[in-house]
PDB file of N, CA and C in Angstrom:
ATOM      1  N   UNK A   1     251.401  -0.264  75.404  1.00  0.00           N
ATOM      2  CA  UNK A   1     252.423   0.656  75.001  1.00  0.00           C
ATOM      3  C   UNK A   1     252.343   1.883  75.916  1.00  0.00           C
ATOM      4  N   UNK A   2     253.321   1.992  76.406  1.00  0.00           N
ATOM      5  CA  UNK A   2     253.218   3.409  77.194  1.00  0.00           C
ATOM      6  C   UNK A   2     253.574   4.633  76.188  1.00  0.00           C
ATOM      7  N   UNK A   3     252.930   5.999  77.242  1.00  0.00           N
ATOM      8  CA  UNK A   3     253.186   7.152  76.521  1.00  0.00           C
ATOM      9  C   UNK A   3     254.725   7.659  76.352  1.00  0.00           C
ATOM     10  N   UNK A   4     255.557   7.435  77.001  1.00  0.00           N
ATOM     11  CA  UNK A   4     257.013   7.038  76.819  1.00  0.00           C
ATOM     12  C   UNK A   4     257.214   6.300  74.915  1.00  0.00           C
ATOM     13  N   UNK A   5     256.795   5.195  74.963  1.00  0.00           N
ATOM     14  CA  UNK A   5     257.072   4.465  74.515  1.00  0.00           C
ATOM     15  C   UNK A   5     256.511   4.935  72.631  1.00  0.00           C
ATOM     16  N   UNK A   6     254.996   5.231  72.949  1.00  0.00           N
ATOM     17  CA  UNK A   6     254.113   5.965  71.928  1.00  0.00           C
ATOM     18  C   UNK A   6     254.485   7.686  71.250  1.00  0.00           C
ATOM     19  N   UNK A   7     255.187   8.253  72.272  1.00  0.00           N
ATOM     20  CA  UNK A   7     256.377   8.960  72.129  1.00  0.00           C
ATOM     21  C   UNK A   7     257.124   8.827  70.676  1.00  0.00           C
ATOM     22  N   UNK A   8     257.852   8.097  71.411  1.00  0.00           N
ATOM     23  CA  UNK A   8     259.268   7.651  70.388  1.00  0.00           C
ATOM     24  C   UNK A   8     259.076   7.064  69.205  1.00  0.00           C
ATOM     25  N   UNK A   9     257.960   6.217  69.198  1.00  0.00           N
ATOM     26  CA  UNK A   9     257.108   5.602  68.294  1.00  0.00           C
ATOM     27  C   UNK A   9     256.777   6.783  66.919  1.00  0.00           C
ATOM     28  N   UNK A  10     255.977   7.816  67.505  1.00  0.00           N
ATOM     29  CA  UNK A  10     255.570   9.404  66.567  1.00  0.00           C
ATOM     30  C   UNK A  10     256.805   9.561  66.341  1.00  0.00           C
ATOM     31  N   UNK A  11     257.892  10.148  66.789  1.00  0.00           N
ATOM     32  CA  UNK A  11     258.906  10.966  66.531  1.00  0.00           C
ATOM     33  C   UNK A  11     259.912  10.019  65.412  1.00  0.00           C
ATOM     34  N   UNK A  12     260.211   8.571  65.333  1.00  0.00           N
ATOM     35  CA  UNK A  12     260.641   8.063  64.616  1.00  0.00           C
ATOM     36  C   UNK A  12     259.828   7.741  63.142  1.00  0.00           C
ATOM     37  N   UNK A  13     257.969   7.544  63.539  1.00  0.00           N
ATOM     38  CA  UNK A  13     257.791   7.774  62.478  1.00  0.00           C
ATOM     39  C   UNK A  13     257.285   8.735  61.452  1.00  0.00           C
ATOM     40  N   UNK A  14     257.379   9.700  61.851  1.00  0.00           N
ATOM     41  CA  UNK A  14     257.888  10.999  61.568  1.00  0.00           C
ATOM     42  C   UNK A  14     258.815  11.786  60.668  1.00  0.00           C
ATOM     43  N   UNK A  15     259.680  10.866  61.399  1.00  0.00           N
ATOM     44  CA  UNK A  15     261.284  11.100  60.610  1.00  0.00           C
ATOM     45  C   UNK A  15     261.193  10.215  59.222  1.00  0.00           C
ATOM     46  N   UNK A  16     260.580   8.889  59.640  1.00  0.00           N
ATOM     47  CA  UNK A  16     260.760   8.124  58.299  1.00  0.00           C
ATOM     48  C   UNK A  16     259.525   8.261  57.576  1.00  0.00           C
ATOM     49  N   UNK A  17     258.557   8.351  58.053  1.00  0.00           N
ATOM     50  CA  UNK A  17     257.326   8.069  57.007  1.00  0.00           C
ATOM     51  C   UNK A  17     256.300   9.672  57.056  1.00  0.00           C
ATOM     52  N   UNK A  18     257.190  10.898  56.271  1.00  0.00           N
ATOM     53  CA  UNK A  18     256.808  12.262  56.866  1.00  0.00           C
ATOM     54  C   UNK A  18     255.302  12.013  55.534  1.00  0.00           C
ATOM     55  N   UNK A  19     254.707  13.168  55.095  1.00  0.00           N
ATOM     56  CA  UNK A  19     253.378  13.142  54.962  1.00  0.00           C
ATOM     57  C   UNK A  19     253.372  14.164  53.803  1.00  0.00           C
ATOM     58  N   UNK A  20     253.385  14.062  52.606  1.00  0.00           N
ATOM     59  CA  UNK A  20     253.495  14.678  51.282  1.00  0.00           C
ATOM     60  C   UNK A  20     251.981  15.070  51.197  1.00  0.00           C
ATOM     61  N   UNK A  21     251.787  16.565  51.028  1.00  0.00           N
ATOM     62  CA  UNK A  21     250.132  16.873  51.591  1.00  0.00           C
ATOM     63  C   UNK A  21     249.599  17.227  49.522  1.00  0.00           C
ATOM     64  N   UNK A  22     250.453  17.281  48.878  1.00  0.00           N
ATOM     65  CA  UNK A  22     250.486  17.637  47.387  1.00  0.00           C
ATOM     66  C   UNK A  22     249.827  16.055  46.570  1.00  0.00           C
ATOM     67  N   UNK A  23     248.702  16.475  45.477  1.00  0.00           N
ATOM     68  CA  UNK A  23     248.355  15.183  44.340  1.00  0.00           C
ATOM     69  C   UNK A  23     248.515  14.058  44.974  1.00  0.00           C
ATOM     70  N   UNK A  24     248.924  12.870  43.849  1.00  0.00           N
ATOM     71  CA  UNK A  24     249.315  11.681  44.274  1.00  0.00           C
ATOM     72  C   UNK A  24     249.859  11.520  45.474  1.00  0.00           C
ATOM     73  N   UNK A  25     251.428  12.380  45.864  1.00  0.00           N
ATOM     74  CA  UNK A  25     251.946  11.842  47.053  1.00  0.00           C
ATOM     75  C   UNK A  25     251.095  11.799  48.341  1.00  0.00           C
ATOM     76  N   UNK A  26     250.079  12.916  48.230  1.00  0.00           N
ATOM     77  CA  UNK A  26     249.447  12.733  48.922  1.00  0.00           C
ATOM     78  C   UNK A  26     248.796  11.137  50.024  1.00  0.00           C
ATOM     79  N   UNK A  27     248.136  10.642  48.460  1.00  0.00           N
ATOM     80  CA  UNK A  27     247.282   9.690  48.766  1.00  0.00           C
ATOM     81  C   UNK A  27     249.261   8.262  49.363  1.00  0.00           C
ATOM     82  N   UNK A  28     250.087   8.509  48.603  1.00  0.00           N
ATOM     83  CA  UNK A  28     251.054   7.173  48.766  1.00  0.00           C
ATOM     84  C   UNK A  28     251.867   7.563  49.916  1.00  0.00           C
ATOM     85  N   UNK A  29     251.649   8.773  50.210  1.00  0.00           N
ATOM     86  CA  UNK A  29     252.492   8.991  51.956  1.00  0.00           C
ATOM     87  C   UNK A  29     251.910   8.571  53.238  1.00  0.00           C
ATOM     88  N   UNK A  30     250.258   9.121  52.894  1.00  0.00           N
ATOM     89  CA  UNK A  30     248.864   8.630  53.564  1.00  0.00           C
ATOM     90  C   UNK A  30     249.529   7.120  54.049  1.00  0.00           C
ATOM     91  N   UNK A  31     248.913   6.545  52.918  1.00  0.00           N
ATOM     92  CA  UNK A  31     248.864   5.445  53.409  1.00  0.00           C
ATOM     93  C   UNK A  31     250.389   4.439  54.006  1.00  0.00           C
ATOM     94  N   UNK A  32     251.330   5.072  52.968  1.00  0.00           N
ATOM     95  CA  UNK A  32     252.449   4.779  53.777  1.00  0.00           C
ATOM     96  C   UNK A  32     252.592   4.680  55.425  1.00  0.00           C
ATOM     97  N   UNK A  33     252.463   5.709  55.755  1.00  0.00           N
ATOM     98  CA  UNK A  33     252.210   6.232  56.780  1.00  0.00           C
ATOM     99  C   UNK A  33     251.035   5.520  58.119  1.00  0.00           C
ATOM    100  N   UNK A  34     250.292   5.275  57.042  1.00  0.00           N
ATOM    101  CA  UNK A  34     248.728   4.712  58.552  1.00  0.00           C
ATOM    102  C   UNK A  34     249.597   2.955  58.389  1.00  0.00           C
ATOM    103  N   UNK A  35     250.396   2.609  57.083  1.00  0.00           N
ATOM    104  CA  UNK A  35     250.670   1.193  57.092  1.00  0.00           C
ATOM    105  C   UNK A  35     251.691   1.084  58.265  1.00  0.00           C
ATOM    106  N   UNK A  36     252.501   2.187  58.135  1.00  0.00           N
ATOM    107  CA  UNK A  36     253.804   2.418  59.270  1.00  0.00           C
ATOM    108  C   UNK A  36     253.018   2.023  60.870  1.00  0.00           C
ATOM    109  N   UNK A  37     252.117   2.799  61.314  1.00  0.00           N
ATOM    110  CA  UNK A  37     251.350   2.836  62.262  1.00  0.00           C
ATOM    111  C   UNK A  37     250.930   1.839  62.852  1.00  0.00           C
ATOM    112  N   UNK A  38     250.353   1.522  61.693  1.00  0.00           N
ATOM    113  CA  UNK A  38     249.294   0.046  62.125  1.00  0.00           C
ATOM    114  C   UNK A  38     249.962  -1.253  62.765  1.00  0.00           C
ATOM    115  N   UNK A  39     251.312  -0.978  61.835  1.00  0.00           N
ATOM    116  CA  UNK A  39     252.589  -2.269  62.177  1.00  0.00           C
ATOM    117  C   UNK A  39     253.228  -2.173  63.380  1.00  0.00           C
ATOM    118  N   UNK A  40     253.347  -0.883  63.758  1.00  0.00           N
ATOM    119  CA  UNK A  40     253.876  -0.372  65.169  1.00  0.00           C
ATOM    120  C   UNK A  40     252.982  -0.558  66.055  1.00  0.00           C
ATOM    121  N   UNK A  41     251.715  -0.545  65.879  1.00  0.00           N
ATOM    122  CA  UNK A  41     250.987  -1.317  67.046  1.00  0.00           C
ATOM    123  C   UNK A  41     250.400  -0.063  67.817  1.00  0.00           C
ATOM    124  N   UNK A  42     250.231   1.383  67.225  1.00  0.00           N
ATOM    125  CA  UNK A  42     249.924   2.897  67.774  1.00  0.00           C
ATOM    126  C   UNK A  42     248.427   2.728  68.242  1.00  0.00           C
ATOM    127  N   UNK A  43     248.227   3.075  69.244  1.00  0.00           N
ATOM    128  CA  UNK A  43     246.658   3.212  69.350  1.00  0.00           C
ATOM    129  C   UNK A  43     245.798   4.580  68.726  1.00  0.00           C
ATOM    130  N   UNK A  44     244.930   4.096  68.007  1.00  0.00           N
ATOM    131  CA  UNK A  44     244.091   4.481  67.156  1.00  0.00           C
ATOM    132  C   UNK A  44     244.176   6.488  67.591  1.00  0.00           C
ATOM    133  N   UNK A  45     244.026   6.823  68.818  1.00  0.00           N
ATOM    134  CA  UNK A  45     244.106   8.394  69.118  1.00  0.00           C
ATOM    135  C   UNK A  45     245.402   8.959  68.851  1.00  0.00           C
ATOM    136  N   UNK A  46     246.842   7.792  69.014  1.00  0.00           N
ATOM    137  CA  UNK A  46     247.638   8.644  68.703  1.00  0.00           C
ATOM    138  C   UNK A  46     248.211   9.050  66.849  1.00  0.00           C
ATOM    139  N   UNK A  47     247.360   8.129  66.392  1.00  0.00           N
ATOM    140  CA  UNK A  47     248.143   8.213  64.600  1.00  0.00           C
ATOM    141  C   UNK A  47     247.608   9.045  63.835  1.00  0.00           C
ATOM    142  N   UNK A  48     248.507   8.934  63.037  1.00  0.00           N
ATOM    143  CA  UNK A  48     248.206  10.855  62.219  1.00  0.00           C
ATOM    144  C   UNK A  48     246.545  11.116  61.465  1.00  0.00           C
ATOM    145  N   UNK A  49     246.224  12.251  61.752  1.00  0.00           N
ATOM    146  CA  UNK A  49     244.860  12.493  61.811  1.00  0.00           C
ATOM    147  C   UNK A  49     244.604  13.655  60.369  1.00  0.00           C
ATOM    148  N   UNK A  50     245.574  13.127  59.211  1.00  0.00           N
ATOM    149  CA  UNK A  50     245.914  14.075  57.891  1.00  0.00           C
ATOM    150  C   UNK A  50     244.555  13.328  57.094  1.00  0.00           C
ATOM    151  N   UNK A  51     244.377  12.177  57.546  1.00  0.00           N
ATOM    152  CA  UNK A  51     243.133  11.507  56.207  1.00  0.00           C
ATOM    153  C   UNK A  51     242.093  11.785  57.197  1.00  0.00           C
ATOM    154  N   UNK A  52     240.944  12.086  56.077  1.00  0.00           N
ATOM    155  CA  UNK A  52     240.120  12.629  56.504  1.00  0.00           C
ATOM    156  C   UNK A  52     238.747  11.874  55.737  1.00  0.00           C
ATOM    157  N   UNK A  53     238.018  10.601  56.176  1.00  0.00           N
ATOM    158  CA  UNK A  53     236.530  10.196  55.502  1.00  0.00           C
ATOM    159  C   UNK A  53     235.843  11.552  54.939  1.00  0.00           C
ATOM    160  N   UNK A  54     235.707  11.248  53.553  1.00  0.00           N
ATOM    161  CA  UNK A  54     234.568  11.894  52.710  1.00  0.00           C
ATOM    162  C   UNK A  54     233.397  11.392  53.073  1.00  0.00           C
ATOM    163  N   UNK A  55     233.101  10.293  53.418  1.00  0.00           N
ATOM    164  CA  UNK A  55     232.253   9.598  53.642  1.00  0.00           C
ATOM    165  C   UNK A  55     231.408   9.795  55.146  1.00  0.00           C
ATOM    166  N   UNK A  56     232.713  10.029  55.944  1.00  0.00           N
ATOM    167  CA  UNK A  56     231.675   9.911  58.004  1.00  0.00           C
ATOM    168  C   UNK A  56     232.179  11.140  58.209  1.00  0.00           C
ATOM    169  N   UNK A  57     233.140  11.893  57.847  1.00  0.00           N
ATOM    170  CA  UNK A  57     233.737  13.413  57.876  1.00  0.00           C
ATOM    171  C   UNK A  57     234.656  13.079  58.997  1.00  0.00           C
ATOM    172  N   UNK A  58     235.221  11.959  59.669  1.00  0.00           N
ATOM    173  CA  UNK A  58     235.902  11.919  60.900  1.00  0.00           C
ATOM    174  C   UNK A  58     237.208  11.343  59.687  1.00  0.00           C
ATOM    175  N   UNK A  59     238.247  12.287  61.202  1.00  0.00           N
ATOM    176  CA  UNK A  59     239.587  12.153  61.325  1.00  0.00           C
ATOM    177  C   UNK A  59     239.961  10.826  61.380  1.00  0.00           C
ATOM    178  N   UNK A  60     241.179  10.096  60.673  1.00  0.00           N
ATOM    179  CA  UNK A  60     241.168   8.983  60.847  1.00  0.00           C
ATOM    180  C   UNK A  60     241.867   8.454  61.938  1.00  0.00           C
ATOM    181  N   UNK A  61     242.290   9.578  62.857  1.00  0.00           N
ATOM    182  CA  UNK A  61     242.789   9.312  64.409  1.00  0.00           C
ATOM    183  C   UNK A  61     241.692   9.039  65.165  1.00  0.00           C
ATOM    184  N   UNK A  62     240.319   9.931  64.847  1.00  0.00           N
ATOM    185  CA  UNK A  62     239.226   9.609  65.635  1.00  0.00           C
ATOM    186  C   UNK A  62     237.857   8.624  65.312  1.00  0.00           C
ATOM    187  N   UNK A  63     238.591   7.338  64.153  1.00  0.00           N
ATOM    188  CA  UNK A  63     237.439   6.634  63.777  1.00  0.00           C
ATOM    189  C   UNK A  63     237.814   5.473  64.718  1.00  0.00           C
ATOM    190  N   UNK A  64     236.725   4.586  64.810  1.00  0.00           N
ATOM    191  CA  UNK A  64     237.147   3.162  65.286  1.00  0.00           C
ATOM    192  C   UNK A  64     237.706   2.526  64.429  1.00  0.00           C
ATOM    193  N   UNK A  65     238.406   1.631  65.382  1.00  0.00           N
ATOM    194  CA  UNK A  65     239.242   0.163  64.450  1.00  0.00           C
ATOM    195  C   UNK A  65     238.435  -0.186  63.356  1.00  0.00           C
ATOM    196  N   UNK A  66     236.910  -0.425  63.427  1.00  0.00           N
ATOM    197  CA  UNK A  66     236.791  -0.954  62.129  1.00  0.00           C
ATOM    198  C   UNK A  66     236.659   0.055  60.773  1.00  0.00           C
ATOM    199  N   UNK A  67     235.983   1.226  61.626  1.00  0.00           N
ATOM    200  CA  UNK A  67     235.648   2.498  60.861  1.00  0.00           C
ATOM    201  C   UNK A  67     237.662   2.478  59.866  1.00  0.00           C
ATOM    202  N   UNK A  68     238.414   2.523  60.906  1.00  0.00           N
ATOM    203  CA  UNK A  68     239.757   2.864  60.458  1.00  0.00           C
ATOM    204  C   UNK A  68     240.282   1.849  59.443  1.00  0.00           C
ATOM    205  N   UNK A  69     240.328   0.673  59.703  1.00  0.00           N
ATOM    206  CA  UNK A  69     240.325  -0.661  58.966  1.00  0.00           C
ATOM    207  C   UNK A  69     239.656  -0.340  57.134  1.00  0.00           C
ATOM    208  N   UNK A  70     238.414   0.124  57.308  1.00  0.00           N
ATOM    209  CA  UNK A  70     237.665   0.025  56.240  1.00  0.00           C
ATOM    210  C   UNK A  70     238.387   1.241  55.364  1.00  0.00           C
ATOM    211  N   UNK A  71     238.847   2.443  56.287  1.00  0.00           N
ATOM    212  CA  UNK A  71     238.723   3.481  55.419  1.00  0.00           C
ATOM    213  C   UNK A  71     240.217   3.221  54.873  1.00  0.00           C
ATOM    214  N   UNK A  72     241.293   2.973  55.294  1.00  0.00           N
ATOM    215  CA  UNK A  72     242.794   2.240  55.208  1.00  0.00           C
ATOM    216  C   UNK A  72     242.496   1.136  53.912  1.00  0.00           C
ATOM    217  N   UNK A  73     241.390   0.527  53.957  1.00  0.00           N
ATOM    218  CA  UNK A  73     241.515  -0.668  53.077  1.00  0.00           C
ATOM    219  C   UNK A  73     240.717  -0.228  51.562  1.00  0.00           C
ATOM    220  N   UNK A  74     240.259   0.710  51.681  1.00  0.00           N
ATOM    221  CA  UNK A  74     239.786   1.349  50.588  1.00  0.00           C
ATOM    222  C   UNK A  74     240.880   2.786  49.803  1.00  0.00           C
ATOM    223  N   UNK A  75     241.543   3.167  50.791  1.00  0.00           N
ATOM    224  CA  UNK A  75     242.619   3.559  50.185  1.00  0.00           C
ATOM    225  C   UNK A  75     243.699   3.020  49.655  1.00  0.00           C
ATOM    226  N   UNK A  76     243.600   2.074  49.880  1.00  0.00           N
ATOM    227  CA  UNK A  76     244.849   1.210  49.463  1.00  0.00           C
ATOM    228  C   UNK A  76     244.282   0.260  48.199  1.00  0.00           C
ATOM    229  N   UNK A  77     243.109   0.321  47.876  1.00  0.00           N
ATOM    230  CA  UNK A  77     242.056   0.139  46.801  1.00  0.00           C
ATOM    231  C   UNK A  77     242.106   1.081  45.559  1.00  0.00           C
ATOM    232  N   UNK A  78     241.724   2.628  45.914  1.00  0.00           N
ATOM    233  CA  UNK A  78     241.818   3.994  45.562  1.00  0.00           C
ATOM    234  C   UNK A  78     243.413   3.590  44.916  1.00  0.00           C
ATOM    235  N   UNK A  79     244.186   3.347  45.639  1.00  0.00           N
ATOM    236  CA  UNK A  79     245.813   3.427  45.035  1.00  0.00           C
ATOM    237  C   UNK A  79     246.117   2.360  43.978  1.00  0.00           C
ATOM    238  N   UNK A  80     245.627   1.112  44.091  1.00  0.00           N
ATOM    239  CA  UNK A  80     246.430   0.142  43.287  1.00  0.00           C
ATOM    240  C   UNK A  80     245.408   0.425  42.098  1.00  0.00           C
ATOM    241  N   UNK A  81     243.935   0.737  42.244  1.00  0.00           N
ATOM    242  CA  UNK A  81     243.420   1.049  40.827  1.00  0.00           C
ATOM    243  C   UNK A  81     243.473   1.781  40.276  1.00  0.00           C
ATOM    244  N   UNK A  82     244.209   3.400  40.845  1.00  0.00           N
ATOM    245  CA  UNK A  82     244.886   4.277  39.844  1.00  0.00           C
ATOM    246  C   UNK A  82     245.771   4.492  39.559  1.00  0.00           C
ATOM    247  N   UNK A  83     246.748   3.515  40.146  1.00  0.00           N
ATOM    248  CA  UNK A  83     248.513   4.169  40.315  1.00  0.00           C
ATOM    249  C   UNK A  83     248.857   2.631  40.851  1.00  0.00           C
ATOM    250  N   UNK A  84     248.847   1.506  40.271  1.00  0.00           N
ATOM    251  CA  UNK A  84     249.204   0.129  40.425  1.00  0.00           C
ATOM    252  C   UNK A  84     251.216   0.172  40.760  1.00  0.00           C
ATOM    253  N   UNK A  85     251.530   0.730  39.969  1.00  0.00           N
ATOM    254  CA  UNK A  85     252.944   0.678  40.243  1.00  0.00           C
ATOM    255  C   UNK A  85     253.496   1.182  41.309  1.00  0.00           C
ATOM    256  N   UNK A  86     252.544   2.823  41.759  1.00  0.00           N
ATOM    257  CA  UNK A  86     252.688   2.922  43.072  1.00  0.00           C
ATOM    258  C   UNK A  86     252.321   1.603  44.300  1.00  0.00           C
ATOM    259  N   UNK A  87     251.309   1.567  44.398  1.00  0.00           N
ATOM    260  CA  UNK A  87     250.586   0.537  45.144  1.00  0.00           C
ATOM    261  C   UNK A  87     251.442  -0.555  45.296  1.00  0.00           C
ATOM    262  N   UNK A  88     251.905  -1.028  44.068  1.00  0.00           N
ATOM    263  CA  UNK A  88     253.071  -2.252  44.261  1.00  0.00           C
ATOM    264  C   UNK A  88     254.053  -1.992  45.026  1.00  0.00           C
ATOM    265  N   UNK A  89     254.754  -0.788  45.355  1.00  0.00           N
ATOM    266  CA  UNK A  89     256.202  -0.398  45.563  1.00  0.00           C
ATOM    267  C   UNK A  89     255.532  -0.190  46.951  1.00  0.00           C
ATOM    268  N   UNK A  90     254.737  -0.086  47.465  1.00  0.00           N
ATOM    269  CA  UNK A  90     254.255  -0.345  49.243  1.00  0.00           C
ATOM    270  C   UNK A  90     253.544  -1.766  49.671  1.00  0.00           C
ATOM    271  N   UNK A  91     253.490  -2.330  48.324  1.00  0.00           N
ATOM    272  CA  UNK A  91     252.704  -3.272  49.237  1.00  0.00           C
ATOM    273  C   UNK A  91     253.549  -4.727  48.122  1.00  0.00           C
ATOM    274  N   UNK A  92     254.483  -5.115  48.370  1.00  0.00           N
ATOM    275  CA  UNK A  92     255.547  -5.351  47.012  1.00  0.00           C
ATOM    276  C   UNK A  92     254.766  -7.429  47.071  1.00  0.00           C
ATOM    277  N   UNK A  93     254.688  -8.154  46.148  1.00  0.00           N
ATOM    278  CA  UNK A  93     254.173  -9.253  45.960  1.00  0.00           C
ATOM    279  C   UNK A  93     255.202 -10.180  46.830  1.00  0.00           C
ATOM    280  N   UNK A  94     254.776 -11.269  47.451  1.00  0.00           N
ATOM    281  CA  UNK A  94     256.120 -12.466  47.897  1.00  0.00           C
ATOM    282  C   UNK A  94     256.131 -13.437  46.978  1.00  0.00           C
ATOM    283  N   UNK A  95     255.872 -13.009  45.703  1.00  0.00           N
ATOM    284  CA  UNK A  95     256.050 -14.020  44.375  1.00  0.00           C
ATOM    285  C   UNK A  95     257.729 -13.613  44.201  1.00  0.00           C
TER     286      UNK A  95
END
């Protein structure tokens, strides 16, 4: 992906997947957001660096793939076991 390309990439998702820094929305924009990313194919330095490990204290722009992987897959854990209906409405069943 070029920086051209990684560009346009931020600025569109941006527009669509902006970043609710308040409670809950917090955590369902988050991840909205790193899911937006991940699908777009962004390399790990350029995606939004708002979640932050309690755990390693790193930015989640500046963890590795797996570091990033784990901490993404535990939020999305964090969400469906406190807020299932949220969690559903991002991550919707193919039943």
């Amino acid at each position: 992906m070029s920086e051209a390309e990684i560009k346009k990439a931020l600025k569109k998702l941006d527009e669509e997947f902006p970043i609710n820094p308040n409670g809950v929305g917090a955590l369902v924009t988050t991840i909205r957001r790193m899911k937006a990313e991940k699908e777009v194919g962004l390399p790990l330095i350029w995606r939004k660096g708002s979640a932050i490990s309690v755990k390693t204290g790193k930015r989640a722009n500046r963890m590795t793939e797996p570091e990033w992987n784990k901490f993404y897959s535990d939020l999305c854990e964090n969400l469906k076991r406190d807020y299932p209906s949220l969690h559903d409405s991002l991550f919707p069943s193919n039943q």
